[in-house]
Protein backbone atom coordinates (compact mmCIF):
# COMPACT_ATOMS: atom_id res chain seq x y z
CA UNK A 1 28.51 23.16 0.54
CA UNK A 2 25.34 24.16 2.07
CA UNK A 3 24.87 25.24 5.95
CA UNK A 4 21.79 23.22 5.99
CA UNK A 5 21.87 20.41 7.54
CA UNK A 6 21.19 16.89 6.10
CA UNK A 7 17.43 15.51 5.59
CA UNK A 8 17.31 13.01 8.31
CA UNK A 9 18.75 14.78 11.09
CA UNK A 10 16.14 17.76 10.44
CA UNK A 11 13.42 18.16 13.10
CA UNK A 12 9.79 16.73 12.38
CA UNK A 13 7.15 19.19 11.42
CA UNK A 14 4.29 19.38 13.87
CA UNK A 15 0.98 19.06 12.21
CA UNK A 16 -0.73 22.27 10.68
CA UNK A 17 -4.35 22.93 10.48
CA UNK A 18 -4.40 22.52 6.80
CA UNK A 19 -3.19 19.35 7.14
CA UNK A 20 -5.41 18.11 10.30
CA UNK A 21 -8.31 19.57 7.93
CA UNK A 22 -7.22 17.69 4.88
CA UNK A 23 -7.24 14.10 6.94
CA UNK A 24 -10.58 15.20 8.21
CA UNK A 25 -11.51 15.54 4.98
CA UNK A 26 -10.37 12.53 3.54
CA UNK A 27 -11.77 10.33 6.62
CA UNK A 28 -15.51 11.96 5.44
CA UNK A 29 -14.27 10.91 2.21
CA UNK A 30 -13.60 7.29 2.92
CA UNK A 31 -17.15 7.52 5.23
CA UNK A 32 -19.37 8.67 1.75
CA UNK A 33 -16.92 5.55 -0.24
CA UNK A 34 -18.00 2.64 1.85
CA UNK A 35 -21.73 3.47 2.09
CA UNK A 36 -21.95 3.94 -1.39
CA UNK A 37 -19.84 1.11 -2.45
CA UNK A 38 -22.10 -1.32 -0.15
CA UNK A 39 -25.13 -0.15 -1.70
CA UNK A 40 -23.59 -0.35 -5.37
CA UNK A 41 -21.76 -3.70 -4.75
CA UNK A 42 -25.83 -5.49 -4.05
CA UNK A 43 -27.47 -3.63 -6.39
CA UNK A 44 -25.32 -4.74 -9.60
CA UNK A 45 -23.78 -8.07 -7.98
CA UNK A 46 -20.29 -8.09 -10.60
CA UNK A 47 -20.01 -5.13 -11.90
CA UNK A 48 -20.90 -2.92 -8.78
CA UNK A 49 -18.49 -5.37 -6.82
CA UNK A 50 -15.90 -4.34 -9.23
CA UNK A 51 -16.89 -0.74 -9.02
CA UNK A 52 -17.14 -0.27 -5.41
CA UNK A 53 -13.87 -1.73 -4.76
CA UNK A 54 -12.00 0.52 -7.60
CA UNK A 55 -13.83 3.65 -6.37
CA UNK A 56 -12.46 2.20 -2.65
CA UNK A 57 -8.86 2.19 -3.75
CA UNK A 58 -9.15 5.48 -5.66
CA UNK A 59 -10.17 7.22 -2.84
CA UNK A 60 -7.09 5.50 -0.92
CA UNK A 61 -4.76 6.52 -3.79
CA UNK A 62 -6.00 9.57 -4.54
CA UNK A 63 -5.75 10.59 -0.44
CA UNK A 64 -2.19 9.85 -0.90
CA UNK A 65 -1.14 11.45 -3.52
CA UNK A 66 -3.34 14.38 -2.04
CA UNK A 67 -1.46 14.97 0.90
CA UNK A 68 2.19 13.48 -0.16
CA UNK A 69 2.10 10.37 2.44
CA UNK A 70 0.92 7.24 3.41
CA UNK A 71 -1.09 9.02 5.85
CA UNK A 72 -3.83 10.09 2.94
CA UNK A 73 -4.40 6.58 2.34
CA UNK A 74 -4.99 5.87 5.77
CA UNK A 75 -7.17 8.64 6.75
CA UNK A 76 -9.27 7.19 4.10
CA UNK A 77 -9.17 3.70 4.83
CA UNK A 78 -9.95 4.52 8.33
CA UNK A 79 -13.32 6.12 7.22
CA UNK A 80 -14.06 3.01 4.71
CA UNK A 81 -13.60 0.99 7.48
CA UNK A 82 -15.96 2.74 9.96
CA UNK A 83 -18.31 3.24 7.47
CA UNK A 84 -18.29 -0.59 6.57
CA UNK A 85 -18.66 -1.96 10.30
CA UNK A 86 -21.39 0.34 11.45
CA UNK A 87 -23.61 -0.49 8.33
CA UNK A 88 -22.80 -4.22 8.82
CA UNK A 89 -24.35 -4.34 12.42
CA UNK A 90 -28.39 -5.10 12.39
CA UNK A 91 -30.75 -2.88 13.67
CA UNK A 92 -33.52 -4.36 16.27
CA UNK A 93 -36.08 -3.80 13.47
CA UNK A 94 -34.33 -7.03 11.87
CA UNK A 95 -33.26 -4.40 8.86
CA UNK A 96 -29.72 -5.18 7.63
CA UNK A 97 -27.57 -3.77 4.88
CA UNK A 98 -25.23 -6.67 4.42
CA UNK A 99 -26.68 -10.29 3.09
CA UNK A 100 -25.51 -12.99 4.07
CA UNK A 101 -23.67 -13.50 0.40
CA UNK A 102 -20.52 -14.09 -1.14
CA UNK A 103 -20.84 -10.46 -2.63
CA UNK A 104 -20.92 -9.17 0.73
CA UNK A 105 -17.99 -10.88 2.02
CA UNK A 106 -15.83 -10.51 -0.69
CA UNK A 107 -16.84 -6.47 -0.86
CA UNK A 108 -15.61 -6.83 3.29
CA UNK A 109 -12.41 -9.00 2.76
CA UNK A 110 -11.79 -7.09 -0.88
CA UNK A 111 -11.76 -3.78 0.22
CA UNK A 112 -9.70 -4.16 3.39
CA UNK A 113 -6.80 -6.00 0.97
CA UNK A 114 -7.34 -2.74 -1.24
CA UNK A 115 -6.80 -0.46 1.85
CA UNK A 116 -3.67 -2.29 3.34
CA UNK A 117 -2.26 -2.58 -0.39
CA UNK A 118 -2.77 1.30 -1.44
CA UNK A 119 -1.54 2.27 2.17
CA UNK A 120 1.33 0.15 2.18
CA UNK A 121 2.51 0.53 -1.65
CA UNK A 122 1.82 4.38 -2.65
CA UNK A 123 5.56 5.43 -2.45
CA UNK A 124 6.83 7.80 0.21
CA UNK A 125 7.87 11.41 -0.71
CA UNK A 126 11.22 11.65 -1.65
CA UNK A 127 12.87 14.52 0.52
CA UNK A 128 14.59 17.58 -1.74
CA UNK A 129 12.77 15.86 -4.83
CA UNK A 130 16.62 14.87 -6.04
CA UNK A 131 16.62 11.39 -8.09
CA UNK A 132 17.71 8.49 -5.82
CA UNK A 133 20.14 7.16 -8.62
CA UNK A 134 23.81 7.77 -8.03
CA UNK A 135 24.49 9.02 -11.88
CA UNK A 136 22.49 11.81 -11.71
């Protein structure tokens, strides 16, 4: 029997720099995704729907598998959905990005169910990397 002790009662790890830099990273990421997915998703109304939203939840996925955690997913998200409300505002110039369209809205609606869903389903780390079946 080992002297270490068991997974759960193991202290939390504060957060490095590496890892502060990575969710950094991954915010800028999700910033870049939801510009270029609400220019995409007008220019080529179904297809660049489609493709805006599965570039969305890559980025999502991909940020979680990245850094191991939920967390990814969420750093990402977080940029998407800055990104999405600041370009959604009108300027005083009467210049908008956003139409008044059912592209538009379901780009909005769409990608938020893609963030929640990739943030909420990527599975959690298991902790020694042991199988969770009792057999083996």
């Amino acid at each position: 029997m080992s002297d270490r002790p068991p997974t759960l009662a193991q202290p939390l790890r504060g957060p490095s720099a590496g890892r502060f830099a990575a969710y950094l990273g991954l915010f800028a990421v999700g910033l870049v995704v939801g510009a270029a997915g609400s220019l995409v998703q007008a220019a080529w109304f179904p297809g660049g729907l489609l493709l805006a939203l599965v570039g969305a939840a890559g980025a999502f996925v991909g940020g979680a598998w990245l850094t191991g955690g939920r967390a990814g997913a969420v750093a990402g998200a977080a940029g998407w959905m800055l990104s999405v409300i600041l370009l959604t505002a009108s300027r005083p110039e009467g210049d908008f990005l956003f139409a008044a369209g059912v592209g538009s809205y379901a780009y909005l609606l769409g990608g938020m169910a893609v963030a929640v869903i990739c943030a909420t389903l990527v599975p959690a780390p298991r902790a020694g990397g042991r199988s969770v079946r009792l057999g083996e």
